[in-house]
Protein backbone atom coordinates (compact mmCIF):
# COMPACT_ATOMS: atom_id res chain seq x y z
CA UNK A 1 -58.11 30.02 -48.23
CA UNK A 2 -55.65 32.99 -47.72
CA UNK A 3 -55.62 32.14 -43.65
CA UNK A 4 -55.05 28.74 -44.70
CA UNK A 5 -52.17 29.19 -46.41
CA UNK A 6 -50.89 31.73 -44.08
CA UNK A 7 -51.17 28.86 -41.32
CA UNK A 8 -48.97 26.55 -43.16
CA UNK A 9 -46.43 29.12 -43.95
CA UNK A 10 -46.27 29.54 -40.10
CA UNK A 11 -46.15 25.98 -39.60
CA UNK A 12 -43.47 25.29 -41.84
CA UNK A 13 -41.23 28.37 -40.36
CA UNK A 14 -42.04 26.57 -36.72
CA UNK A 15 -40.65 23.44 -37.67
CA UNK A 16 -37.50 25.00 -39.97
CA UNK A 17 -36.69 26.45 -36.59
CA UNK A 18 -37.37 23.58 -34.40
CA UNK A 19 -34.88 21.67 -36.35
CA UNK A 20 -32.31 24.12 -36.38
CA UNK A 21 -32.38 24.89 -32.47
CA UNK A 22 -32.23 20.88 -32.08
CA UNK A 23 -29.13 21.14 -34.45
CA UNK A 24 -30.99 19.56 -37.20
CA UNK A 25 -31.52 20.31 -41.05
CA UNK A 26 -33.62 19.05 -43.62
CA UNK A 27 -31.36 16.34 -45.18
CA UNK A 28 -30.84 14.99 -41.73
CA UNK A 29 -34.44 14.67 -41.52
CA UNK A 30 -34.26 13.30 -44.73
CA UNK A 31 -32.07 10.52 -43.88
CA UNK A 32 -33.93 9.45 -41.46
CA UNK A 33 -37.31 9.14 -43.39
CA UNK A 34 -35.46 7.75 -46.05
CA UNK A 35 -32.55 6.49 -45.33
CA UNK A 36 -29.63 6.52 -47.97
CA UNK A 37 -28.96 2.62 -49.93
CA UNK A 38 -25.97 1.99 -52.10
CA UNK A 39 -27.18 2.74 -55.47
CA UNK A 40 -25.67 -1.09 -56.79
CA UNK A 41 -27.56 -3.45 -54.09
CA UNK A 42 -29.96 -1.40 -52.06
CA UNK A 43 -27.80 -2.03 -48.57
CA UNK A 44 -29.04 0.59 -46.52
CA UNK A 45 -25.55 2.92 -46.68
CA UNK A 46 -24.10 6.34 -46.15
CA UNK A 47 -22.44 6.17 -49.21
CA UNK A 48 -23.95 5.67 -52.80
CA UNK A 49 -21.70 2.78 -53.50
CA UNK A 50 -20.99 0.46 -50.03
CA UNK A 51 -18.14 -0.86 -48.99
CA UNK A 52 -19.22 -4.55 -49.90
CA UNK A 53 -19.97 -3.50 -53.20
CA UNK A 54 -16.60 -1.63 -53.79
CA UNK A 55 -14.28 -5.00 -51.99
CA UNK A 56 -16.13 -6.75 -55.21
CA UNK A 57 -14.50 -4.63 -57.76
CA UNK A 58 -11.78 -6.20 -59.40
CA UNK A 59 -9.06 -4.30 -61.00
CA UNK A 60 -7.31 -4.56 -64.51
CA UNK A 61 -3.64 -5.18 -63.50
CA UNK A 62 -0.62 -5.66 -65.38
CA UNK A 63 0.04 -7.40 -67.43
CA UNK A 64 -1.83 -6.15 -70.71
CA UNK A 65 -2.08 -5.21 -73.96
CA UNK A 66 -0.01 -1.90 -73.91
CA UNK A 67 -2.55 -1.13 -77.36
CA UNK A 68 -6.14 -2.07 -76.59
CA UNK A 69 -5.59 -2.81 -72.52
CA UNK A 70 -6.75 -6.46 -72.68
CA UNK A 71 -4.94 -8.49 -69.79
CA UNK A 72 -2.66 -11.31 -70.98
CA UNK A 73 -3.71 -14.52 -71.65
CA UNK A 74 -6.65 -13.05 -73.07
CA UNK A 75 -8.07 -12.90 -76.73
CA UNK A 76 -6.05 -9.58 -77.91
CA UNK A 77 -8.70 -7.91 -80.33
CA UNK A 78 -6.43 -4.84 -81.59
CA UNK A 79 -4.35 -8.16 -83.31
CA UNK A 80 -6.96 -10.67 -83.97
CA UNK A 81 -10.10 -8.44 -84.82
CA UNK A 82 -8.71 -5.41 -86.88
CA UNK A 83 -6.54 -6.89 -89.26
CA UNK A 84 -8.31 -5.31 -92.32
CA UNK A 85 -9.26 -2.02 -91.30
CA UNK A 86 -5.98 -1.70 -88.64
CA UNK A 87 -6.09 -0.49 -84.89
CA UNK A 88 -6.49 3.39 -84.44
CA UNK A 89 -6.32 4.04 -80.39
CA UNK A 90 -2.87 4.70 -79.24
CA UNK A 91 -4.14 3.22 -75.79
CA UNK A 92 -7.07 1.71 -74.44
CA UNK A 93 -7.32 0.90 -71.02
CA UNK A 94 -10.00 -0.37 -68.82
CA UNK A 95 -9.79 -0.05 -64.67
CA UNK A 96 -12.01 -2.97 -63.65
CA UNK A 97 -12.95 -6.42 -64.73
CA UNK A 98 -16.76 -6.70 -65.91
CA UNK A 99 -17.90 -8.70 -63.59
CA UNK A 100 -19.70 -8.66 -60.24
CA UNK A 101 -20.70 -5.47 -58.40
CA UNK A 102 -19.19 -3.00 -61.46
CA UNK A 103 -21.32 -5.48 -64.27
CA UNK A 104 -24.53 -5.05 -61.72
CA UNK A 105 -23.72 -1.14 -61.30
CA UNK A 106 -23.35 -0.56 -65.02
CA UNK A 107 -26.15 -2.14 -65.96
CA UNK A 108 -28.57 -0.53 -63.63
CA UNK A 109 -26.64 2.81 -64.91
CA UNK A 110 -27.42 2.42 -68.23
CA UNK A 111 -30.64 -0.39 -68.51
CA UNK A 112 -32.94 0.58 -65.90
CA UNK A 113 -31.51 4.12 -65.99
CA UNK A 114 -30.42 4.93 -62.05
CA UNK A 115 -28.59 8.16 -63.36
CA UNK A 116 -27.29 8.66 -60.01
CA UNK A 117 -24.60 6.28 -60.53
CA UNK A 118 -23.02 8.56 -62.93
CA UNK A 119 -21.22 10.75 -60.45
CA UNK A 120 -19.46 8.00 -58.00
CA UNK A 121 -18.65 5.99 -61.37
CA UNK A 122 -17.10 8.71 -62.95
CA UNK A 123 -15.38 9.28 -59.69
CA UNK A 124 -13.91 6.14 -60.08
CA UNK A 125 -12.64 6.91 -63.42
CA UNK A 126 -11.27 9.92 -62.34
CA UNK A 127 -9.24 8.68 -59.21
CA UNK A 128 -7.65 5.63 -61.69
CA UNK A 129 -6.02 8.53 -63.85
CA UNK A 130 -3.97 9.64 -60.79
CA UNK A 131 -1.94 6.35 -60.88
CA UNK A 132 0.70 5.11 -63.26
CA UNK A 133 -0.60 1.63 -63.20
CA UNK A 134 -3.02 2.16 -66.54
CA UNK A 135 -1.59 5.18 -68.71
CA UNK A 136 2.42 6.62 -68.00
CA UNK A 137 2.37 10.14 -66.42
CA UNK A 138 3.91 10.87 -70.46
CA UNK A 139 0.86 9.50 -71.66
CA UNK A 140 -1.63 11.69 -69.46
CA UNK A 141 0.40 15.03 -70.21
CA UNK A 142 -1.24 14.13 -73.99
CA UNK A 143 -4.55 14.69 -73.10
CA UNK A 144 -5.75 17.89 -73.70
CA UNK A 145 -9.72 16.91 -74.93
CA UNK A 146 -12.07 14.80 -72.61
CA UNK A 147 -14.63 12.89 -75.16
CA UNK A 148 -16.95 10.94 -74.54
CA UNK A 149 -18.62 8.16 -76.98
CA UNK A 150 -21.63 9.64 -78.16
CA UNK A 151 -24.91 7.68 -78.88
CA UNK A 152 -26.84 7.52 -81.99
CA UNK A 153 -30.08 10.11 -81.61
CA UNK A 154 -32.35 7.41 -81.66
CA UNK A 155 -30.71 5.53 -78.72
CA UNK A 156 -30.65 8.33 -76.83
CA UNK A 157 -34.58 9.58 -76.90
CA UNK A 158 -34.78 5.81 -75.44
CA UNK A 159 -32.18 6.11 -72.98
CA UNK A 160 -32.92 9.45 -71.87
CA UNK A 161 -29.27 10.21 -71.35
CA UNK A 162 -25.65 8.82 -72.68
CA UNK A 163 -23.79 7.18 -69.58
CA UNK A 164 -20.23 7.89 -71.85
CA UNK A 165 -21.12 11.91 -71.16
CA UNK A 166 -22.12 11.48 -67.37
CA UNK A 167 -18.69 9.25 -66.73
CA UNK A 168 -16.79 11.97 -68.74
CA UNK A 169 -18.25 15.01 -66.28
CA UNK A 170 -15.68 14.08 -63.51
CA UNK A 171 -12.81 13.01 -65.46
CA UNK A 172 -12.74 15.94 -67.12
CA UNK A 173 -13.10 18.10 -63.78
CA UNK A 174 -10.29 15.92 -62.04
CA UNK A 175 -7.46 16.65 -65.46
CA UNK A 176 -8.70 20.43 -65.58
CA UNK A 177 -9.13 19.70 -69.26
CA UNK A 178 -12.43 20.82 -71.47
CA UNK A 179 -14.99 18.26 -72.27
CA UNK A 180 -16.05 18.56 -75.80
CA UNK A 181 -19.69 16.34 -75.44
CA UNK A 182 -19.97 17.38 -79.18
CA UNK A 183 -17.03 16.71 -81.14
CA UNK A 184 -18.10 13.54 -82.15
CA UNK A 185 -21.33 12.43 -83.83
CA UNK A 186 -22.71 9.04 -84.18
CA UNK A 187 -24.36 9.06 -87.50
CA UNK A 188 -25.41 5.71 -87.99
CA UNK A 189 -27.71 3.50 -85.57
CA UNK A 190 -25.50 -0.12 -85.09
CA UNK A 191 -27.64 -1.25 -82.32
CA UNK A 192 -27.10 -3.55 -79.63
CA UNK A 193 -23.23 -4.00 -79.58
CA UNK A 194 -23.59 -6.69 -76.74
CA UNK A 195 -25.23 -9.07 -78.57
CA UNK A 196 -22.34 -9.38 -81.56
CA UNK A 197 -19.60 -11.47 -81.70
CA UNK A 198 -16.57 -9.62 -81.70
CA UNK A 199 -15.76 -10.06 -85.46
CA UNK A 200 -19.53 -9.10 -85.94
CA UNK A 201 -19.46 -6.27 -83.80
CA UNK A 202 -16.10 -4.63 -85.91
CA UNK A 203 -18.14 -5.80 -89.21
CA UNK A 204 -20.86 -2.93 -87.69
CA UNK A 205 -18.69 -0.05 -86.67
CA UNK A 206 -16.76 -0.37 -90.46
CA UNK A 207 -18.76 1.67 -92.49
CA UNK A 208 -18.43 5.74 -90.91
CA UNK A 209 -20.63 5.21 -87.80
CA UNK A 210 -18.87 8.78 -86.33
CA UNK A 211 -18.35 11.47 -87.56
CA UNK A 212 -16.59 14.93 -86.04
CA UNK A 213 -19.24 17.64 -85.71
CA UNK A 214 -16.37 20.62 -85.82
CA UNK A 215 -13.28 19.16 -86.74
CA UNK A 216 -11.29 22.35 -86.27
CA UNK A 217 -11.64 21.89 -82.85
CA UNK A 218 -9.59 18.12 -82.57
CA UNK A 219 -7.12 18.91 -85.24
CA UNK A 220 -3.31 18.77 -83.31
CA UNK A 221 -5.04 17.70 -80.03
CA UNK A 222 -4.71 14.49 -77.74
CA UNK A 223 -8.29 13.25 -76.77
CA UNK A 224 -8.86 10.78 -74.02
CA UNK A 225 -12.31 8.89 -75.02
CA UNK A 226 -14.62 7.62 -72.62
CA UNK A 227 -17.10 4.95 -72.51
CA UNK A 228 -18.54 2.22 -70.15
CA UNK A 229 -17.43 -0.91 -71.54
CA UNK A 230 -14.90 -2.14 -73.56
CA UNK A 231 -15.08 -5.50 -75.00
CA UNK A 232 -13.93 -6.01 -78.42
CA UNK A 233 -12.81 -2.29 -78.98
CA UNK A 234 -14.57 -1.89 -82.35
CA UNK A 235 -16.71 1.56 -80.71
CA UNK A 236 -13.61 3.05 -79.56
CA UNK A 237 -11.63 1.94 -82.91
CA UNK A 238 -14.21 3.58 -85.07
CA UNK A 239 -14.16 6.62 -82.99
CA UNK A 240 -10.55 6.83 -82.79
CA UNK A 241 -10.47 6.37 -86.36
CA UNK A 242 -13.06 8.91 -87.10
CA UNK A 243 -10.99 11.77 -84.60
CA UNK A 244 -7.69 10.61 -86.61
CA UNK A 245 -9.10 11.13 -89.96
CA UNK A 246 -10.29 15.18 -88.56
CA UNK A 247 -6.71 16.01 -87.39
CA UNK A 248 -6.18 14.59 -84.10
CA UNK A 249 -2.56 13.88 -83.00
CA UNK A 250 -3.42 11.34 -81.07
CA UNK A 251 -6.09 9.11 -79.17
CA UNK A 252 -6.66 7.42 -76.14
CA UNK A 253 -9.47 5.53 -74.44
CA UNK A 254 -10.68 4.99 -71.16
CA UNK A 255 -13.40 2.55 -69.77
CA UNK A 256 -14.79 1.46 -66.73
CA UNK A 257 -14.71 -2.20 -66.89
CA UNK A 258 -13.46 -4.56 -69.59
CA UNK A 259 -15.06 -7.89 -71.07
CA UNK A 260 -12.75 -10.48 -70.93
């Protein structure tokens, strides 16, 4: 058993070495055995997310609600939805449209759980933040917390993992600004948000869904949420409501895509 073992240790060293004199590695052999796909539609591709993929993005461009980022023309929620309880984000802003490649992406992401996507999403999210075309250089200088939307305990042991922290990772690394996964709890399960209406989906976030685990650590300080999806705005409301309420001086919200 012992020579056995010995053998393969030798074998393995051979090969280590034949690769490296041939001016190979591992992950080139790698590649080639299994050759990388864009994580969205299985292309065979270099990069995670392909170039056909990424052309299919669509952007959020101005014109839009300066408030809860909707684009004009559309059903403005932070006016229409909140009238009761008011709208408590200083800024909400989406950089793509929910449709096509980024609706595909996000939903493998989050439904059939290809974690992987976290990294080149968030990526995303971080590059949008270096351009005035979503929040004023004024607006960015504000931002001195990087939270992320938690989910409720029970959603998570299902999910395994809460997409809000994995897009906030790189955002957070790209501003040079601490990422507090923790300084929000969600205390109360709402379930499925996607299949509310809008003023149905508000109607479930009323009633202290978050709470702030250590509020001393928000109080006087601009947080930058960050979440998926934004659709009616009545997960980032309640959170921004919930962060007001502890102390902070302002908040701001950041998405990948937008429902419209």
């Amino acid at each position: 058993m012992v020579h056995r073992k010995v053998e393969q240790v030798k074998k393995s060293k051979a090969l280590h070495r034949f690769l490296h004199m041939g001016g190979w590695s591992l992950s080139v052999l790698a590649d080639i055995v299994f050759p990388p796909r864009c994580l969205i539609c299985d292309r065979y591709e270099a990069d995670t997310l392909c170039e056909v993929c990424r052309s299919g993005f669509v952007p959020v461009a101005r014109p839009f609600c300066e408030r809860c980022g909707h684009p004009n023309g559309a059903v403005c929620p932070c006016g229409s939805t909140f009238p009761r309880f008011g709208w408590h984000c200083d800024a909400a802003r989406a950089v793509f449209r929910y449709d096509g490649p980024i609706a595909t992406a996000i939903r493998r992401f989050k439904y059939s759980r290809v974690e992987m996507l976290g990294e080149p999403l968030g990526r995303l999210l971080a590059e949008s933040l270096e351009k005035d075309s979503l929040f004023t250089a004024e607006q960015r200088e504000r931002f001195d917390l990087i939270v992320p939307i938690p989910l409720h305990t029970g959603r998570l042991r299902e999910r395994g993992f809460n997409q809000a922290e994995r897009l906030a990772g790189p955002v957070a690394d790209r501003l040079r600004r601490p990422l507090l996964n923790r300084a929000l709890v969600r205390v109360r399960a709402t379930g499925h948000q996607a299949r509310l209406s809008g003023p149905e989906r508000q109607a479930n976030m009323d009633h202290d869904v978050f709470r702030t685990e250590r509020p001393v650590s928000v109080v006087g300080k601009g947080i930058l949420l960050i979440d998926d999806v934004l659709t009616t705005g009545a997960t980032i409301n309640a959170a921004a409501r919930a962060l007001k309420e502890a102390g902070a001086s302002g908040v701001y919200a950041l998405t990948l895509a937008i429902g419209v």
